[in-house]
N, C-alpha and C. Protein backbone atom coordinates (compact mmCIF):
# COMPACT_ATOMS: atom_id res chain seq x y z
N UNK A 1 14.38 -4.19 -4.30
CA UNK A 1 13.83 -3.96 -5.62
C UNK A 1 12.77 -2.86 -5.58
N UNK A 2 11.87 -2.84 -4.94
CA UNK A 2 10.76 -1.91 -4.29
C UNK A 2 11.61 -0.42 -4.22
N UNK A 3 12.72 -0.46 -3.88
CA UNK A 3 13.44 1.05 -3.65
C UNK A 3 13.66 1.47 -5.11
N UNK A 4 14.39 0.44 -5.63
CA UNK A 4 14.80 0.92 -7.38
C UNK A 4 13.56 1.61 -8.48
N UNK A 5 12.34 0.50 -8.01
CA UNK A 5 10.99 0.69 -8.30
C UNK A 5 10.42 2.25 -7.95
N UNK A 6 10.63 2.45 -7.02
CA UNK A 6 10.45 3.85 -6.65
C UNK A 6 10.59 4.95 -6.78
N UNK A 7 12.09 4.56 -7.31
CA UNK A 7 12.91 5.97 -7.68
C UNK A 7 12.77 6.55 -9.36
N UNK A 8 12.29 5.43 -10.22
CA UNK A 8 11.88 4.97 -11.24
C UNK A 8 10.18 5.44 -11.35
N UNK A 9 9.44 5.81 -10.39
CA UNK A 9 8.20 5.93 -10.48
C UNK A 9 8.10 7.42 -9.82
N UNK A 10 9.20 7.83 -9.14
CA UNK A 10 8.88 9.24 -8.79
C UNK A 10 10.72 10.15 -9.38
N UNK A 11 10.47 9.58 -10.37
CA UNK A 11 11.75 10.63 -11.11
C UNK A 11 11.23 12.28 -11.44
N UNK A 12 10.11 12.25 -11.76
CA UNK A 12 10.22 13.89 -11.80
C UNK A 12 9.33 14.45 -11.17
N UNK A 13 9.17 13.46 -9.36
CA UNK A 13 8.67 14.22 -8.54
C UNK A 13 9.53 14.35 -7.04
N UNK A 14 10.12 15.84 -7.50
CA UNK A 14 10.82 16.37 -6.62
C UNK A 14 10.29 16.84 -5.33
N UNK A 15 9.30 16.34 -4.90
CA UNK A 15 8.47 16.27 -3.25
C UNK A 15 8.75 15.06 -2.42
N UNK A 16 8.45 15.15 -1.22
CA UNK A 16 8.86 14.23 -0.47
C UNK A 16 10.21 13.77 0.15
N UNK A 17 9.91 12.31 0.97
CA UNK A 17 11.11 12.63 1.29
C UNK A 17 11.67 10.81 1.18
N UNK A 18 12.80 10.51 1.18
CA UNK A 18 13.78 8.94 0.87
C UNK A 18 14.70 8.76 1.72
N UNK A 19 14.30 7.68 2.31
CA UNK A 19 15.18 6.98 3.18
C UNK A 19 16.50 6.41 2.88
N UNK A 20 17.53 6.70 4.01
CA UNK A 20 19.34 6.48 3.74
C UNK A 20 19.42 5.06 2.76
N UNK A 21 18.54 4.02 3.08
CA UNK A 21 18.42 2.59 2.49
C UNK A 21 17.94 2.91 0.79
N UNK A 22 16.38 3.74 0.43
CA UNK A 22 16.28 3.96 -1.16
C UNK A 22 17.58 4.73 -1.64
N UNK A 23 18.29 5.61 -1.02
CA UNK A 23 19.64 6.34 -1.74
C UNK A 23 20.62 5.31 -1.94
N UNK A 24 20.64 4.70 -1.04
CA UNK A 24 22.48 4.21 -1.23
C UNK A 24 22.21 2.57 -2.20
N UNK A 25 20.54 2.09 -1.86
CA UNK A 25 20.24 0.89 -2.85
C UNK A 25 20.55 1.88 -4.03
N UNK A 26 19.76 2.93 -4.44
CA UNK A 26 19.61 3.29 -5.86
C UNK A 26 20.95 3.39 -6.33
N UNK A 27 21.75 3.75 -5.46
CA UNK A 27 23.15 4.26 -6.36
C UNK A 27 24.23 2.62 -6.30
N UNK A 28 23.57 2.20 -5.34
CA UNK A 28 24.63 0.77 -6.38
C UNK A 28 23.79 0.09 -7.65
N UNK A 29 22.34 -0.01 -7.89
CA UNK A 29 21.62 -0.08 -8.85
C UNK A 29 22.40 0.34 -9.79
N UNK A 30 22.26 1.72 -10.02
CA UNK A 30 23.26 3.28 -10.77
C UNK A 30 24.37 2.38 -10.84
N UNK A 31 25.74 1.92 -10.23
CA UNK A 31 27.08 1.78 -10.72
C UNK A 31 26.87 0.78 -12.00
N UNK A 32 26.35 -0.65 -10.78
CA UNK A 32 26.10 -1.93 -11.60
C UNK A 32 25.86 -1.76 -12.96
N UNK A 33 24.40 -0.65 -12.79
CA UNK A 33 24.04 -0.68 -14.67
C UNK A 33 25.10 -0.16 -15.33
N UNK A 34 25.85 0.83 -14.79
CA UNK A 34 26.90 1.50 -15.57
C UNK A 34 27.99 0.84 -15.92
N UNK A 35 28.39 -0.11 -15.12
CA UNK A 35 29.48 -0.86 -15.34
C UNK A 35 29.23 -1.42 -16.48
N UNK A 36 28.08 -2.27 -16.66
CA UNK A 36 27.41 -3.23 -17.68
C UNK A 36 27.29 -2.71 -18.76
N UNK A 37 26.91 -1.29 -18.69
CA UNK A 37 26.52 -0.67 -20.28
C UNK A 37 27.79 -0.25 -20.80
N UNK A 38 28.79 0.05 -19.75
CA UNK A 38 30.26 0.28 -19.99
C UNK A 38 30.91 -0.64 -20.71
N UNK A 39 30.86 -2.18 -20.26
CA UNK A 39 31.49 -3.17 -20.87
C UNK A 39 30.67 -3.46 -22.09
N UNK A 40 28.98 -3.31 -22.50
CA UNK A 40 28.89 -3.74 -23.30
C UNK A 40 29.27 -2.50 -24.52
N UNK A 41 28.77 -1.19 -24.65
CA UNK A 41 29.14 -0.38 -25.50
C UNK A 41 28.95 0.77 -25.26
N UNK A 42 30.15 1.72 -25.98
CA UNK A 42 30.23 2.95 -25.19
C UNK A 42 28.79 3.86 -25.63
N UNK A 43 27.57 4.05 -26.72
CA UNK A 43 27.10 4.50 -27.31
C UNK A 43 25.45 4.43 -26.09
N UNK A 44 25.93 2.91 -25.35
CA UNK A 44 24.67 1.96 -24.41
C UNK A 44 24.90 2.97 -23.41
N UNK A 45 26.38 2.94 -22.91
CA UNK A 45 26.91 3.70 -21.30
C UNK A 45 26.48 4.90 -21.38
N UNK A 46 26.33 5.51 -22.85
CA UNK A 46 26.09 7.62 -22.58
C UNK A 46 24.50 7.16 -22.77
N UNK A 47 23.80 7.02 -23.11
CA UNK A 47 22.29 6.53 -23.25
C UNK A 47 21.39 5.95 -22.00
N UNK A 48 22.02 5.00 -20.99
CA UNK A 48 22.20 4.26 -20.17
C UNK A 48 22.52 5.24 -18.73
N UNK A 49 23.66 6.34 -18.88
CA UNK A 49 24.43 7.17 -17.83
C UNK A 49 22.95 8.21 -17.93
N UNK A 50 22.33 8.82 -19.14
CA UNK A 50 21.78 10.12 -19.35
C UNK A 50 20.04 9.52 -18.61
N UNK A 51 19.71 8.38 -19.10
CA UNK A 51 18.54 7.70 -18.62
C UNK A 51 18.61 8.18 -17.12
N UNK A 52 19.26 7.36 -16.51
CA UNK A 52 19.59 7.42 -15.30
C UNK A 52 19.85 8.87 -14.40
N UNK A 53 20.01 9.78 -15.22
CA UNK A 53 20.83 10.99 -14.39
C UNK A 53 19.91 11.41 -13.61
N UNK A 54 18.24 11.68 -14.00
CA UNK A 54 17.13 12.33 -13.81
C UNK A 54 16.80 11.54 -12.47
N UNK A 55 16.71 10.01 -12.66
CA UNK A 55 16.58 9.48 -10.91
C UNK A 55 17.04 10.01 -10.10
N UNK A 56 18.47 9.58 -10.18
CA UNK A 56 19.73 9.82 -9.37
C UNK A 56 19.00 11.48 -8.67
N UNK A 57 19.17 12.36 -9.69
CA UNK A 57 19.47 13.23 -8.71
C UNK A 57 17.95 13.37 -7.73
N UNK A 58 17.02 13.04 -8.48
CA UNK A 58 15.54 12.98 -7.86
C UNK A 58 15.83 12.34 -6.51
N UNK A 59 16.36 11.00 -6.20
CA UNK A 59 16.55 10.58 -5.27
C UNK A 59 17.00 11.27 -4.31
N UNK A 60 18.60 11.90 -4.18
CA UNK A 60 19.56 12.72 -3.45
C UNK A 60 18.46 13.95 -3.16
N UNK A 61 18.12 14.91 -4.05
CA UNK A 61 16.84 15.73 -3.42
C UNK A 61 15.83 15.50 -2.44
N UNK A 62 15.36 14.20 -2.57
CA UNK A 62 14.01 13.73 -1.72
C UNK A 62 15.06 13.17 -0.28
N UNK A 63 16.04 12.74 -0.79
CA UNK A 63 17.09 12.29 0.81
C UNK A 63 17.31 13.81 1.26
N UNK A 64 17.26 14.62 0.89
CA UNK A 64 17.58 16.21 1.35
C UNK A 64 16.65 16.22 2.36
N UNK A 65 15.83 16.37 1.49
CA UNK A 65 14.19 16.59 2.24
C UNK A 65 13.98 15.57 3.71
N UNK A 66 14.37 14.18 3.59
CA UNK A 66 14.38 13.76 4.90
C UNK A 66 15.17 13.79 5.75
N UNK A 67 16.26 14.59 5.85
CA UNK A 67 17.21 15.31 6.44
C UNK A 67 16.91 16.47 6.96
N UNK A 68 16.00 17.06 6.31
CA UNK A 68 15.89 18.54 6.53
C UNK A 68 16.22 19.44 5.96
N UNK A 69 17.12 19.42 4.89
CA UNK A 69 17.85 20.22 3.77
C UNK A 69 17.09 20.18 2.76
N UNK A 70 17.40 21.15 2.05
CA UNK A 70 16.98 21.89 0.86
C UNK A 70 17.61 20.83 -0.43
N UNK A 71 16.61 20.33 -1.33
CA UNK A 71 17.66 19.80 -2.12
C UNK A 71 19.10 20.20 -3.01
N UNK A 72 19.03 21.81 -2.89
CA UNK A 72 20.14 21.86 -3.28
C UNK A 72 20.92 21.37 -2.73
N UNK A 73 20.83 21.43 -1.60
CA UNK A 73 21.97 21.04 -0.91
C UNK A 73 22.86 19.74 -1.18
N UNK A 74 22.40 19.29 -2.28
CA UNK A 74 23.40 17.87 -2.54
C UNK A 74 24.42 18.53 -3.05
N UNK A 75 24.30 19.97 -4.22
CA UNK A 75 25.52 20.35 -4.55
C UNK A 75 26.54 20.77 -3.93
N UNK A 76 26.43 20.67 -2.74
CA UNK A 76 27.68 21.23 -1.71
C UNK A 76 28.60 20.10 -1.69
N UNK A 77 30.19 20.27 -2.06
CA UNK A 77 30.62 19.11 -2.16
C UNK A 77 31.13 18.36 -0.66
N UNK A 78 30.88 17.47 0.05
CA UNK A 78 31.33 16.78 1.19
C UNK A 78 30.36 16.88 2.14
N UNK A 79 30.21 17.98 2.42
CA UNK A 79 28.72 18.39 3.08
C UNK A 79 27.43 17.28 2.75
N UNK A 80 27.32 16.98 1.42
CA UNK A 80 26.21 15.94 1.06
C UNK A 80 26.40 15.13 1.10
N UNK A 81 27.53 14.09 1.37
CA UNK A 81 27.62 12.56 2.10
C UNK A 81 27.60 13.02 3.13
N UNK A 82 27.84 13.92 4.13
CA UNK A 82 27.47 13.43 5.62
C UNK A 82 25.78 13.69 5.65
N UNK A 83 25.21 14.32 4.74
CA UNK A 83 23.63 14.64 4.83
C UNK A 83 23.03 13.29 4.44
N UNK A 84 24.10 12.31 3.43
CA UNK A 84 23.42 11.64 2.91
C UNK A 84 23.35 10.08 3.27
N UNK A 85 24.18 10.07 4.83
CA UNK A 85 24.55 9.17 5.66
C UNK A 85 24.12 9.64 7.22
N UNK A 86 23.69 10.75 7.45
CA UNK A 86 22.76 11.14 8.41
C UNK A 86 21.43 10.81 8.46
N UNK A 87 21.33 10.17 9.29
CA UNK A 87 19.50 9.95 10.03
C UNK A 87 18.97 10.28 9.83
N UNK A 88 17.42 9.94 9.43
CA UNK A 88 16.31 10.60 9.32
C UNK A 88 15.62 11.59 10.30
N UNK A 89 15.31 12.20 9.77
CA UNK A 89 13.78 13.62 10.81
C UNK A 89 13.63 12.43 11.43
N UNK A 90 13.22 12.48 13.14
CA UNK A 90 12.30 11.68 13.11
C UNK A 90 10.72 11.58 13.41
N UNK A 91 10.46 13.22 12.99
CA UNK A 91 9.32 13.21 12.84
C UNK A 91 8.54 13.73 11.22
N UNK A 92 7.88 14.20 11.25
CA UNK A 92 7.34 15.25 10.19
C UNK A 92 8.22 16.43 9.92
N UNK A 93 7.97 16.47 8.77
CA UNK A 93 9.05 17.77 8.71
C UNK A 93 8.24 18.74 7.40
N UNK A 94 8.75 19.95 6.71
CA UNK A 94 7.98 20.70 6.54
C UNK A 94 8.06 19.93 4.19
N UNK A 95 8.78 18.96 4.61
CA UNK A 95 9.21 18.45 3.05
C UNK A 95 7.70 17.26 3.31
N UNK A 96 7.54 16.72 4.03
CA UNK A 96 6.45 15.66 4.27
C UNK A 96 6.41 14.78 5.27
N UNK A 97 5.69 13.81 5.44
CA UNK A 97 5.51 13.31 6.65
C UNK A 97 6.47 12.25 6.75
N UNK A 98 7.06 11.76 7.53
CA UNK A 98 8.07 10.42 7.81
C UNK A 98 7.97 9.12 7.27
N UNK A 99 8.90 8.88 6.06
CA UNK A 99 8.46 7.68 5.73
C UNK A 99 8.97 6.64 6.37
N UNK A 100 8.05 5.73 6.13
CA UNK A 100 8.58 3.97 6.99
C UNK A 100 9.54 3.67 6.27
C-alpha cells in the first residue's frame, strides 16, 4: 500500500529513483482499477485511465533513474521491460541516492 501511496504523492515529481517492487505493485494497482472502472462505466474508465496516466508514467521514469537510464528511455519499445525488470544501481547514482 505504502508503494501505491507513493506514487500518488510524487506524481509530478520526476526526480529520483523506484524500486522493481513500487513499479510492478503500481501497475497491477493501474489494471485492477481499470478493470473496475471498465465494468462499472465507460465515462468512469476514460476519467479513471486519464487520472492515472500522470503516475504511471512518473513511476516508469523514476524506475529509469534506478537503473541508470534516462527516463525516456521507457519509450523504447522492449528495451523498457528488460530495464524495468533489471536490478537496481547498487549504489548512488547520478538520478539520487539508493533507495531501500
Amino acid at each position: 500500500m505504502e508503494h501505491i501511496i507513493n506514487c500518488f504523492k510524487n506524481y509530478a515529481n520526476f526526480n529520483g529513483r523506484a524500486r522493481r517492487k513500487e513499479l510492478w505493485i503500481w501497475y497491477l494497482f493501474y489494471t485492477i482499477c481499470l478493470v473496475v472502472f471498465s465494468l462499472i462505466n465507460e465515462t468512469l474508465y476514460l476519467v479513471g485511465s486519464l487520472s492515472l496516466l500522470l503516475p504511471s508514467i512518473n513511476v516508469a521514469s523514476r524506475r529509469m533513474h534506478d537503473v541508470g537510464e534516462s527516463g525516456w528511455m521507457q519509450l523504447v519499445p522492449f528495451y523498457n521491460l528488460y530495464l524495468y525488470c533489471k536490478d537496481s544501481e547498487p549504489s548512488d547514482n547520478k538520478y539520487g541516492p539508493k533507495v531501500k
